[in-house]
N, C-alpha and C. Protein backbone atom coordinates (compact mmCIF):
# COMPACT_ATOMS: atom_id res chain seq x y z
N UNK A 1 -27.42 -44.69 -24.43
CA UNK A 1 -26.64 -44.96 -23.23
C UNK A 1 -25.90 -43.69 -22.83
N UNK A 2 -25.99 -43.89 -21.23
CA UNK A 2 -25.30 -42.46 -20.86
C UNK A 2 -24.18 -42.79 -19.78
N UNK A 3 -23.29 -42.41 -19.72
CA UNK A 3 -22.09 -42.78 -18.66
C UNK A 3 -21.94 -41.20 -18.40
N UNK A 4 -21.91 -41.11 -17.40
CA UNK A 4 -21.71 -40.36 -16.34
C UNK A 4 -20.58 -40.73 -14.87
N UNK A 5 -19.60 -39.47 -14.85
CA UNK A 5 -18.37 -39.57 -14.01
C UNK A 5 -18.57 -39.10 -12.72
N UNK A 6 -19.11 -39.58 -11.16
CA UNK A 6 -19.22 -38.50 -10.31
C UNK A 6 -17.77 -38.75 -9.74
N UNK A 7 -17.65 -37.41 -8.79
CA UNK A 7 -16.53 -36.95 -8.33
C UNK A 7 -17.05 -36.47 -6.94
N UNK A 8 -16.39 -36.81 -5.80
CA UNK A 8 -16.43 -36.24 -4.72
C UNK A 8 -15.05 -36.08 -4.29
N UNK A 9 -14.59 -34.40 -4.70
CA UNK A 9 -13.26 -33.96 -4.16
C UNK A 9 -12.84 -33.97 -3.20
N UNK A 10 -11.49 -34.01 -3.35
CA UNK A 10 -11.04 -33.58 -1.78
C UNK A 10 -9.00 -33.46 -2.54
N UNK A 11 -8.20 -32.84 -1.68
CA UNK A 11 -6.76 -33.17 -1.48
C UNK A 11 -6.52 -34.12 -1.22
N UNK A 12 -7.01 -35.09 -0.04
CA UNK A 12 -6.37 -35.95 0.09
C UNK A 12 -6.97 -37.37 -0.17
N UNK A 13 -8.30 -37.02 -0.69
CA UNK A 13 -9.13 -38.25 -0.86
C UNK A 13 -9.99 -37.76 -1.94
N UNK A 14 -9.63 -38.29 -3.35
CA UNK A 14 -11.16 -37.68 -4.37
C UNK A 14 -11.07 -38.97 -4.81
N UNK A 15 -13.24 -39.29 -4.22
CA UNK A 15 -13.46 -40.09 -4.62
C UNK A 15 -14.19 -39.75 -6.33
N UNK A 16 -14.32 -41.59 -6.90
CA UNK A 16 -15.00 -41.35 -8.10
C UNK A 16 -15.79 -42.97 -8.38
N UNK A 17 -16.97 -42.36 -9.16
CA UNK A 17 -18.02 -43.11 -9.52
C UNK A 17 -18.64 -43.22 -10.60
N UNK A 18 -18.39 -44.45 -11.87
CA UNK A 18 -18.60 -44.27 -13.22
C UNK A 18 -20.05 -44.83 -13.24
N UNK A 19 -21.24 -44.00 -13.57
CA UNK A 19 -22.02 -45.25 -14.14
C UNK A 19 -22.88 -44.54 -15.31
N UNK A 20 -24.02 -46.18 -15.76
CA UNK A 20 -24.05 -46.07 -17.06
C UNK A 20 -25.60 -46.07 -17.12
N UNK A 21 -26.05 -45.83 -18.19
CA UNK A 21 -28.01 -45.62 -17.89
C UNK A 21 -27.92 -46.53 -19.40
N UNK A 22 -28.33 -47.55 -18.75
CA UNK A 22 -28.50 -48.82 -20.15
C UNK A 22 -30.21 -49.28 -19.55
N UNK A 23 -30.70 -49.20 -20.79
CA UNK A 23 -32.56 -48.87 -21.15
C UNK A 23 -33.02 -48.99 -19.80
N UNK A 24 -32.88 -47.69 -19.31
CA UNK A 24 -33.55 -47.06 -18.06
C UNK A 24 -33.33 -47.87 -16.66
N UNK A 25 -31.87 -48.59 -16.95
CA UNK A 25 -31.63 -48.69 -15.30
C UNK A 25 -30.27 -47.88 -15.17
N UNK A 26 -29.61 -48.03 -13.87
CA UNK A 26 -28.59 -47.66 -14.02
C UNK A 26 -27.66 -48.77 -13.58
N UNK A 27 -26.23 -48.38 -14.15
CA UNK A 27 -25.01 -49.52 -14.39
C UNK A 27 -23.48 -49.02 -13.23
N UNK A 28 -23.48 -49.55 -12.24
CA UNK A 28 -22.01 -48.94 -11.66
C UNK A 28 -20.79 -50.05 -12.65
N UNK A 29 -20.12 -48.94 -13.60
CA UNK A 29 -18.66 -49.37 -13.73
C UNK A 29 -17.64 -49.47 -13.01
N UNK A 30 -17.25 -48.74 -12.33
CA UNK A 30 -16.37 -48.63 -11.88
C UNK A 30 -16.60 -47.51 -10.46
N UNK A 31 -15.59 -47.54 -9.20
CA UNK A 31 -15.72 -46.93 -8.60
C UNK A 31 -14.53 -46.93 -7.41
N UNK A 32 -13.95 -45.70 -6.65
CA UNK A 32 -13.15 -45.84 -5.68
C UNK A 32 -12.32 -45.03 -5.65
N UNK A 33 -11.47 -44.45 -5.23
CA UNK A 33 -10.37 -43.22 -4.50
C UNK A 33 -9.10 -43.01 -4.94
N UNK A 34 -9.22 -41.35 -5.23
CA UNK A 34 -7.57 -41.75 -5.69
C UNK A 34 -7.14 -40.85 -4.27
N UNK A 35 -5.99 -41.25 -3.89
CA UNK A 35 -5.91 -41.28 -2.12
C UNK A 35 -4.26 -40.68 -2.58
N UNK A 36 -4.38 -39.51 -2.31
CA UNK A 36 -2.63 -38.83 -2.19
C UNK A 36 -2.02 -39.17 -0.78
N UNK A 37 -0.71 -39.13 -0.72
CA UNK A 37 0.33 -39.25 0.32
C UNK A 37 0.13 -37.68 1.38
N UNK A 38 -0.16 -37.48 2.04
CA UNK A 38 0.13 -35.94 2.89
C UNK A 38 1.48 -35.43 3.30
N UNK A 39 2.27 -36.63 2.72
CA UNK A 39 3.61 -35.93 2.88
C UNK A 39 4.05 -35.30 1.59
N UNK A 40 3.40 -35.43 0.47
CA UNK A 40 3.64 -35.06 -0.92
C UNK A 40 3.30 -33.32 -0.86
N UNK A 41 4.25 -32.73 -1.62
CA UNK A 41 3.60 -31.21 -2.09
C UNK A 41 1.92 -30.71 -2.04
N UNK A 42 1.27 -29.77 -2.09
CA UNK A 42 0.73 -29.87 -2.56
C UNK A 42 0.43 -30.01 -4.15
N UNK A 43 1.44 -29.53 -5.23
CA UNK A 43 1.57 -29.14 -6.42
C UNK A 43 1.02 -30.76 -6.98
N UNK A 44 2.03 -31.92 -6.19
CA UNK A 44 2.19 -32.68 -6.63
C UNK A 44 0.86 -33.72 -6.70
N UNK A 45 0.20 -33.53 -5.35
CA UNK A 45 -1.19 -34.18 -5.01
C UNK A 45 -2.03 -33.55 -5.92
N UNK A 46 -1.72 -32.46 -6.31
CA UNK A 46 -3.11 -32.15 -7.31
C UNK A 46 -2.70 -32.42 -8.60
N UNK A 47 -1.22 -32.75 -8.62
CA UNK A 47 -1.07 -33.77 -10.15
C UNK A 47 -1.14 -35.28 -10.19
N UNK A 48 -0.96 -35.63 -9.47
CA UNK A 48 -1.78 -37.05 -9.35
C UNK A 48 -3.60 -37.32 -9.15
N UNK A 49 -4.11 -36.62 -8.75
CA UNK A 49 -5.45 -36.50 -9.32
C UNK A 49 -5.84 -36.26 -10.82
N UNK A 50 -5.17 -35.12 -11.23
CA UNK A 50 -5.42 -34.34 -12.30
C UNK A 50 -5.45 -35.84 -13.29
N UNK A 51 -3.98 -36.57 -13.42
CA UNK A 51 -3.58 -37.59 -14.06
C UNK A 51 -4.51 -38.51 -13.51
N UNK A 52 -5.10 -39.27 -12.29
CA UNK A 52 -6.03 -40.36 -12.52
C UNK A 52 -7.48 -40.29 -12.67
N UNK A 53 -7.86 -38.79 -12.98
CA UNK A 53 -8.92 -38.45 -13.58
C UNK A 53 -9.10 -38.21 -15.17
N UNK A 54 -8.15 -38.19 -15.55
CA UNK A 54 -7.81 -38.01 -17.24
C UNK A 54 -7.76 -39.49 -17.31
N UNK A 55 -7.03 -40.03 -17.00
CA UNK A 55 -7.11 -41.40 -17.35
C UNK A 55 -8.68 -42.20 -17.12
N UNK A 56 -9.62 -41.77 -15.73
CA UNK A 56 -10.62 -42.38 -16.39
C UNK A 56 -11.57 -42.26 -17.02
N UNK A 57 -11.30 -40.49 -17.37
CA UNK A 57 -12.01 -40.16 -18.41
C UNK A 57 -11.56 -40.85 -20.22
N UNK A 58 -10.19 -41.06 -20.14
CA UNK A 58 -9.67 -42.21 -21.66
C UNK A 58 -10.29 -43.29 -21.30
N UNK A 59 -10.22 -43.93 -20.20
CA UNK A 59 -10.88 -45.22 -19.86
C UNK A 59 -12.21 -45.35 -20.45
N UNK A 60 -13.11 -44.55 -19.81
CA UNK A 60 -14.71 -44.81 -19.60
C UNK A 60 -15.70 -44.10 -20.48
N UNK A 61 -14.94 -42.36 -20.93
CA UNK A 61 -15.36 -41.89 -22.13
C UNK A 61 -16.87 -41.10 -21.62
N UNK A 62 -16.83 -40.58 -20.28
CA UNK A 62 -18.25 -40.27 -19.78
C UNK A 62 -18.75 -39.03 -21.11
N UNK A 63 -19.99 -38.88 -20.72
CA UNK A 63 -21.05 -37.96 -21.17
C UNK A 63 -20.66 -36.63 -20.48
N UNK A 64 -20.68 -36.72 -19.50
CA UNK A 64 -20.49 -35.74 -18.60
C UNK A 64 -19.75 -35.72 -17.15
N UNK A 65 -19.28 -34.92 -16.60
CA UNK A 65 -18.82 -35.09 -15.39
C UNK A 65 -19.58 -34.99 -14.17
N UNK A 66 -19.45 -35.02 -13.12
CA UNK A 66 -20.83 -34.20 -11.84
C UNK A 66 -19.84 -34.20 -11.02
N UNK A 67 -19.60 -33.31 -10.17
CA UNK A 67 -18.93 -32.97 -8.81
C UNK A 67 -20.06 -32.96 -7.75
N UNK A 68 -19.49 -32.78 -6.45
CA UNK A 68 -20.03 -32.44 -5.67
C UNK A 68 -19.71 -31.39 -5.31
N UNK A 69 -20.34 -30.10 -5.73
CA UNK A 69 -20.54 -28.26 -5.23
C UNK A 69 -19.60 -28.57 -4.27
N UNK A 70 -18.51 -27.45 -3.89
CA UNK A 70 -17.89 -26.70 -3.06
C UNK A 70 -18.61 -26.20 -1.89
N UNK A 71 -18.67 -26.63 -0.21
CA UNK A 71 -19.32 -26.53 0.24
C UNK A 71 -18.49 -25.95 1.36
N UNK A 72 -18.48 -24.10 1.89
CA UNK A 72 -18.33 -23.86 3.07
C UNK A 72 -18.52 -24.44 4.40
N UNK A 73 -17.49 -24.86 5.24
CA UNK A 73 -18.17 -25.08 6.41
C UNK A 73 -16.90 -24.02 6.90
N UNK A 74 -16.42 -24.48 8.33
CA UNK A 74 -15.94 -23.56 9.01
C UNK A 74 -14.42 -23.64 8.48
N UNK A 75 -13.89 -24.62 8.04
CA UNK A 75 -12.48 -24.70 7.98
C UNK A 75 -11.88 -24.37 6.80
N UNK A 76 -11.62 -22.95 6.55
CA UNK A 76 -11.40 -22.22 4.99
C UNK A 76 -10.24 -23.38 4.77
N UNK A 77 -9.30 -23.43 5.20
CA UNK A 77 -7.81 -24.22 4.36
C UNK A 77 -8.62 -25.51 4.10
N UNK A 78 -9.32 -25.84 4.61
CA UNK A 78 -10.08 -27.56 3.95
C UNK A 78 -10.61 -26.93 2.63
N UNK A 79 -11.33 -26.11 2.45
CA UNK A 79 -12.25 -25.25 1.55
C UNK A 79 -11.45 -25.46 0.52
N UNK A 80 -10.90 -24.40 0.35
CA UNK A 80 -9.44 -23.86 -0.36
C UNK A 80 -9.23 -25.53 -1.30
N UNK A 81 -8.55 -26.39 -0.34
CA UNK A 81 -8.11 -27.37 -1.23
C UNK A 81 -9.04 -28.43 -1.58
N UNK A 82 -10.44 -28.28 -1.14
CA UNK A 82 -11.51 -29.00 -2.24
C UNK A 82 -11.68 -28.22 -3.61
N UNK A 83 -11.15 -27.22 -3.51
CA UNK A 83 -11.43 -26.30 -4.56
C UNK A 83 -10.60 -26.06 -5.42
N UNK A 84 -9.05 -26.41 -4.87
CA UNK A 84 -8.12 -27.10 -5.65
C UNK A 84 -8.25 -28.52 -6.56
N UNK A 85 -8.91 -29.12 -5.98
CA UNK A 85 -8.77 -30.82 -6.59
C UNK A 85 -10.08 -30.16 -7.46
N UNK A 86 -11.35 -30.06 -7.07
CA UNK A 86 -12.46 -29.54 -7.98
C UNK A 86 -11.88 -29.14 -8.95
N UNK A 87 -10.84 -27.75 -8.53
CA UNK A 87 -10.37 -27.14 -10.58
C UNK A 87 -9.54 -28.33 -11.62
N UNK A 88 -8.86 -29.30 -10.33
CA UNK A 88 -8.26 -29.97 -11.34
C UNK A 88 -8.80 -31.39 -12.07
N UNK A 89 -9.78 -31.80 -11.59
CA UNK A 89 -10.48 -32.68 -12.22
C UNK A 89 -11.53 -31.60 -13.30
N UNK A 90 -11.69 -30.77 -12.92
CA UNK A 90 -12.11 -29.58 -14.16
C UNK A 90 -11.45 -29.48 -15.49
N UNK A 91 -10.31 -29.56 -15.23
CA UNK A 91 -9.40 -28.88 -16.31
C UNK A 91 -9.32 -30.60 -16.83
N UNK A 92 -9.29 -31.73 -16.03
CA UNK A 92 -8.82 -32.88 -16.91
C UNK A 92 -10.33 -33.01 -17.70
N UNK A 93 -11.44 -32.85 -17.16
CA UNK A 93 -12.66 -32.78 -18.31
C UNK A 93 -12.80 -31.98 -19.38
N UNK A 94 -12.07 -30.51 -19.38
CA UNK A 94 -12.31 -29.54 -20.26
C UNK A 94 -11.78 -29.88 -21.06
N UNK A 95 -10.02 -30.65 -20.70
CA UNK A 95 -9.24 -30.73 -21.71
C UNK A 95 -9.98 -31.97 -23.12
N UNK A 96 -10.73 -32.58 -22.38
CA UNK A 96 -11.57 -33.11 -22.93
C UNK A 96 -13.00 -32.67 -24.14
N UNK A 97 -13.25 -32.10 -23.35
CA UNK A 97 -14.25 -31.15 -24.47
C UNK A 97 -15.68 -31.72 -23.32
N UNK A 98 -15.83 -32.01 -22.04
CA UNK A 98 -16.76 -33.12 -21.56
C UNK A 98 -17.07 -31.50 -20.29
N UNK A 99 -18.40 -31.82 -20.59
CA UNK A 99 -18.79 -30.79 -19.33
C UNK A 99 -19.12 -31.19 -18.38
N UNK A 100 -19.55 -29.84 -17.16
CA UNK A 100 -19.03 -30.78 -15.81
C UNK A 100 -20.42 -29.86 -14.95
N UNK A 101 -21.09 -30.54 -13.99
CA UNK A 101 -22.19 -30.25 -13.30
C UNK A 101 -21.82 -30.09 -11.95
N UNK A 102 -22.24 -29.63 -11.39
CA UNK A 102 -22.09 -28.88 -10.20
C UNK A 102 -23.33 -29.47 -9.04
N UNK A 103 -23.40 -30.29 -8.28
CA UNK A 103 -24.66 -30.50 -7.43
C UNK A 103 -24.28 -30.64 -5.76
N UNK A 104 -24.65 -29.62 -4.96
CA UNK A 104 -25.07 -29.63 -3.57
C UNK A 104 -25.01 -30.99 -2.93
N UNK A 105 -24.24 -31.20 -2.18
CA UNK A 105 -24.73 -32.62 -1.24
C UNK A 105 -25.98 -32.76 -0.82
N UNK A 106 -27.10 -31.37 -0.49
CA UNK A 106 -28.36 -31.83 -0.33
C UNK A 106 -28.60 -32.24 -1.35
N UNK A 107 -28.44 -31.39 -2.61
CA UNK A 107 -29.34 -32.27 -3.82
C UNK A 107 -28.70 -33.67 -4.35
N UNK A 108 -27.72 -34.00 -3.67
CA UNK A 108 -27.13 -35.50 -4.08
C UNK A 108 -27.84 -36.05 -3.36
N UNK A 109 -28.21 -35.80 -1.87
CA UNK A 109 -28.63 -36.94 -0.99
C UNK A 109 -30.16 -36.90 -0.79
N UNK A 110 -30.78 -35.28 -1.62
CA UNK A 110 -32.12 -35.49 -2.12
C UNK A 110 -32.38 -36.68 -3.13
N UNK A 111 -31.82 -36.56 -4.03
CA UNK A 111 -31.93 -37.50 -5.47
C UNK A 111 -31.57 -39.06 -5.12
N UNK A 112 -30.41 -39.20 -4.27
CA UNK A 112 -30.44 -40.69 -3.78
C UNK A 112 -31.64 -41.39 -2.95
N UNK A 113 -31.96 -40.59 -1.81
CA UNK A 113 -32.03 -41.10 -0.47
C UNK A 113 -33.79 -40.32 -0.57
N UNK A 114 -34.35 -39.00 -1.10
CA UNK A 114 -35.34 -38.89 -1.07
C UNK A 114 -34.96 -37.50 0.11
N UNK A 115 -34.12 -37.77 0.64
CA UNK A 115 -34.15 -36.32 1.95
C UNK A 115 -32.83 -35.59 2.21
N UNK A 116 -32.60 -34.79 1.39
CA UNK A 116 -31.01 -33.86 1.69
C UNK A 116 -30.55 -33.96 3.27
N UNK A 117 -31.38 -34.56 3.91
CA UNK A 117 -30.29 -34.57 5.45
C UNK A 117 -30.28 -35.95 5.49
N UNK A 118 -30.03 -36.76 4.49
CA UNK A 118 -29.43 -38.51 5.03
C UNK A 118 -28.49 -38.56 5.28
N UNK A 119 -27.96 -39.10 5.72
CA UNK A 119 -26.30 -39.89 7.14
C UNK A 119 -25.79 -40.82 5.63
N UNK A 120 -24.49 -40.43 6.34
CA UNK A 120 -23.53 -41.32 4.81
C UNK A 120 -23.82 -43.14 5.04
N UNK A 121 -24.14 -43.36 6.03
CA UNK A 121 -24.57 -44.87 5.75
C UNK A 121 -26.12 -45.05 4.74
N UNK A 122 -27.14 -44.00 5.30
CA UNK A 122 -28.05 -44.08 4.07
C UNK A 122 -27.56 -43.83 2.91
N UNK A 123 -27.33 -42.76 2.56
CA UNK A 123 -26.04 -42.97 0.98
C UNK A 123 -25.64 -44.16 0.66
N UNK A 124 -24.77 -44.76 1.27
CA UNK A 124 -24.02 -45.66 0.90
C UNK A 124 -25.37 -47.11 0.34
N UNK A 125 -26.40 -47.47 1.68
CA UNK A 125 -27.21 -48.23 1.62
C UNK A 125 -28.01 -48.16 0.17
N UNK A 126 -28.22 -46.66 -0.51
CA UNK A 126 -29.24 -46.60 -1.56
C UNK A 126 -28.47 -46.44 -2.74
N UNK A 127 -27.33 -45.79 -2.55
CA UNK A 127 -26.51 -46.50 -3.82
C UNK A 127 -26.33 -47.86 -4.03
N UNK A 128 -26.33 -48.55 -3.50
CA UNK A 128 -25.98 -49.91 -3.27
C UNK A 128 -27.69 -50.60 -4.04
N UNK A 129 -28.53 -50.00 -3.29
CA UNK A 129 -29.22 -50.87 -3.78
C UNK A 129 -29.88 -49.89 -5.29
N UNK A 130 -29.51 -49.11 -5.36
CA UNK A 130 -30.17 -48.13 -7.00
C UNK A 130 -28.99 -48.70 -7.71
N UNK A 131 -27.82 -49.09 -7.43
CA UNK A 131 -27.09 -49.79 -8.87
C UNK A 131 -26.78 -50.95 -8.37
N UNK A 132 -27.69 -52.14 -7.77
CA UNK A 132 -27.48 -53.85 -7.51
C UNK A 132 -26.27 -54.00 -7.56
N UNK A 133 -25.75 -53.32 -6.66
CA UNK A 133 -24.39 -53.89 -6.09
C UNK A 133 -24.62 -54.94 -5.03
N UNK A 134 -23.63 -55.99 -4.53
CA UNK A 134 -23.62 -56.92 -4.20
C UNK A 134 -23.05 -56.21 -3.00
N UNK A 135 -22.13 -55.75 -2.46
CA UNK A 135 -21.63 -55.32 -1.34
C UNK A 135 -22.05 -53.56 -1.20
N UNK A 136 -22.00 -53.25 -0.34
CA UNK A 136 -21.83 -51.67 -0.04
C UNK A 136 -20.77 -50.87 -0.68
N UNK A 137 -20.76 -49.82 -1.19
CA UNK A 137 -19.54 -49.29 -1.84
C UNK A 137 -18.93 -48.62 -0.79
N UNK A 138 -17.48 -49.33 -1.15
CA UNK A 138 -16.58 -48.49 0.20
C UNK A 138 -15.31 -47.98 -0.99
N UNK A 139 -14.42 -46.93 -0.33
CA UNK A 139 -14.69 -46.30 0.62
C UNK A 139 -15.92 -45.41 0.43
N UNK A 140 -16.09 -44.37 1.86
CA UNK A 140 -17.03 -43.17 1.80
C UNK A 140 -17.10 -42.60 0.44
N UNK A 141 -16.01 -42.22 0.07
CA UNK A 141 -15.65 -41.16 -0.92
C UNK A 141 -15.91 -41.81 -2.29
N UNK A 142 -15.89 -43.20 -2.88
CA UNK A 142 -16.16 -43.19 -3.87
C UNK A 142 -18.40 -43.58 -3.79
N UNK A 143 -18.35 -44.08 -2.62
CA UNK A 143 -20.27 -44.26 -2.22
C UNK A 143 -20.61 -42.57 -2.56
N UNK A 144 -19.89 -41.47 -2.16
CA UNK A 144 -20.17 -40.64 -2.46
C UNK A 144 -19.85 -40.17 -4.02
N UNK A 145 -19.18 -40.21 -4.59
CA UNK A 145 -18.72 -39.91 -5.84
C UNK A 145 -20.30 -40.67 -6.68
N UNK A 146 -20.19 -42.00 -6.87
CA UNK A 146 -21.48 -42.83 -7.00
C UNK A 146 -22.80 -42.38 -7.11
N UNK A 147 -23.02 -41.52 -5.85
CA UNK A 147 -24.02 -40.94 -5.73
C UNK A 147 -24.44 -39.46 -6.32
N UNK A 148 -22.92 -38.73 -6.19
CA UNK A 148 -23.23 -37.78 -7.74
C UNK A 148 -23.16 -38.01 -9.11
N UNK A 149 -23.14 -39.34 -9.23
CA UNK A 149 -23.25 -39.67 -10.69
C UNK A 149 -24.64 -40.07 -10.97
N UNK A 150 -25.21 -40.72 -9.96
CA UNK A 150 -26.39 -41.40 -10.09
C UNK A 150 -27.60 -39.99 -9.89
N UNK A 151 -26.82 -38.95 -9.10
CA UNK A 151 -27.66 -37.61 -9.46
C UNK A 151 -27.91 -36.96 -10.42
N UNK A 152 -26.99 -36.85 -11.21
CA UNK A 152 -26.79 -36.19 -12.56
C UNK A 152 -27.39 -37.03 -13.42
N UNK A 153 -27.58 -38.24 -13.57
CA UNK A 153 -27.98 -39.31 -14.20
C UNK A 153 -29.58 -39.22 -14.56
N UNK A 154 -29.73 -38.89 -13.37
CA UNK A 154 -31.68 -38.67 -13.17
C UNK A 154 -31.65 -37.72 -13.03
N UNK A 155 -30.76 -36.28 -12.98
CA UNK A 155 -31.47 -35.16 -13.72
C UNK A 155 -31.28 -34.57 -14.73
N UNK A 156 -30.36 -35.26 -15.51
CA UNK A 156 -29.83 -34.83 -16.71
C UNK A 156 -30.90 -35.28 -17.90
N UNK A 157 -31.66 -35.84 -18.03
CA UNK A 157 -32.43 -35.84 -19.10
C UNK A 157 -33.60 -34.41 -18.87
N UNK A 158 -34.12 -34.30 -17.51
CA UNK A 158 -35.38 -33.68 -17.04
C UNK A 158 -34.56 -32.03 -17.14
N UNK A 159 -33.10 -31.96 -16.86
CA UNK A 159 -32.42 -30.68 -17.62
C UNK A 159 -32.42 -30.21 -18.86
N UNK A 160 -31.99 -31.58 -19.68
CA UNK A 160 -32.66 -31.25 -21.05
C UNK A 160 -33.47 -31.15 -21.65
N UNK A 161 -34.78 -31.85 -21.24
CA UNK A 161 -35.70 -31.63 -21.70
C UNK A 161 -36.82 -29.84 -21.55
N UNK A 162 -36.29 -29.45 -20.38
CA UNK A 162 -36.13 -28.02 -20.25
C UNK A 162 -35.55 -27.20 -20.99
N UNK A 163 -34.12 -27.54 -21.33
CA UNK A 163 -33.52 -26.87 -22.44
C UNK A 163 -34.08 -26.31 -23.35
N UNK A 164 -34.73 -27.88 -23.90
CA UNK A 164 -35.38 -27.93 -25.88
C UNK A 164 -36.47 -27.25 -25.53
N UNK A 165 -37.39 -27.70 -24.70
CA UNK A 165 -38.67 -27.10 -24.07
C UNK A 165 -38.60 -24.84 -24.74
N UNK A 166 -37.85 -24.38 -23.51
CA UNK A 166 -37.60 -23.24 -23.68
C UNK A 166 -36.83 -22.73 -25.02
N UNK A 167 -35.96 -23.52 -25.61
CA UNK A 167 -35.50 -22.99 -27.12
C UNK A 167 -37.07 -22.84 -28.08
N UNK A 168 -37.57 -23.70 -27.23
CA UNK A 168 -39.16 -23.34 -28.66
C UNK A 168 -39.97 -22.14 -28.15
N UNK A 169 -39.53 -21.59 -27.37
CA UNK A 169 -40.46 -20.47 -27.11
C UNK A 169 -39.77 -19.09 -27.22
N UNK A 170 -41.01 -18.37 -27.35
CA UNK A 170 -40.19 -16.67 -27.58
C UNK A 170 -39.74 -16.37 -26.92
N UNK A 171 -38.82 -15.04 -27.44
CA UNK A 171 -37.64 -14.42 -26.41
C UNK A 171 -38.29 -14.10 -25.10
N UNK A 172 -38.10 -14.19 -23.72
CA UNK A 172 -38.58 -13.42 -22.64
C UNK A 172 -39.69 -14.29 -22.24
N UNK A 173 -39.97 -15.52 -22.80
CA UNK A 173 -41.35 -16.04 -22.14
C UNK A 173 -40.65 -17.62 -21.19
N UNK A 174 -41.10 -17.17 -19.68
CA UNK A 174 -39.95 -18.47 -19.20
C UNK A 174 -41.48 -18.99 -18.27
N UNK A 175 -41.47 -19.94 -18.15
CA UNK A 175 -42.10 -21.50 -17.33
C UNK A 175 -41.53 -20.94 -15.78
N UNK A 176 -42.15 -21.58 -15.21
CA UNK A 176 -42.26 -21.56 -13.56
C UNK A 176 -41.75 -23.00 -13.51
């Protein structure tokens, strides 16, 4: 069994999505937003994440973490503070000893949906139905969180098995 934590950052909205790979399906535990005040510090919003991400890492005990990659668009100060909440759900996994994956929204919404340019209602629709949920996962942010868990989920074995793959071979000889 594998539990896996996704995370879709943000300052004022990081969503999150626990699930579990019990004999080759997958399991949503848990899922949904930890939602800061905008009148709060910033110091303080990124300690209230920090704290309800440690906690569901005591909670749930993942394998691993998955974010969703840091993604330029035009608005550096948005940037900036996804990249704030990113380090600090970082540091609540490290403090852990639990490592943490890094995946592209194309390659989240490749691995869900089959096509890196799906619309957050397809997201939402194929998470829903890849972990038999009964309703749609709301909000956005944890359907998204969900969906980098359920990424990492299905590529984390086909990563490792690359791993072991290449440890058996000689120095300098690499696979295409």
């Amino acid at each position: 069994m594998v539990i896996v934590l996704g995370i879709d950052p943000g300052l004022a909205n990081t969503g999150y999505g626990v699930v579990q790979r019990r004999s080759g399906r997958l399991v949503a535990l848990d899922g949904g937003c930890v939602a800061t005040r905008p009148e709060a510090t910033p110091e303080r919003r990124l300690s209230m994440i920090h704290t309800a991400v440690a906690d569901l890492i005591l909670r749930h005990e993942p394998d691993a973490v998955a974010l969703e990659a840091l993604y330029f668009g035009q608005n550096v100060q948005s940037a900036l503070a996804v990249g704030q909440a990113r380090g600090v759900v970082m540091l609540a996994a490290g403090q852990r000893g639990i490592g943490c994956h890094d995946y592209t929204p194309q390659q989240v919404k490749g691995a869900v949906c089959g096509s890196g340019r799906a619309e957050k209602d397809q997201v939402q629709r194929m998470v829903q139905t890849l972990l038999g949920l009964a309703e749609l996962p709301r909000p956005d942010h944890a359907a998204d969180a969900l969906a980098v868990a359920i990424c990492h989920a299905n590529h984390a074995p086909l990563s490792a098995a690359k791993l072991r793959a290449s440890r058996g071979r000689p120095e300098g000889v690499r696979t295409a």
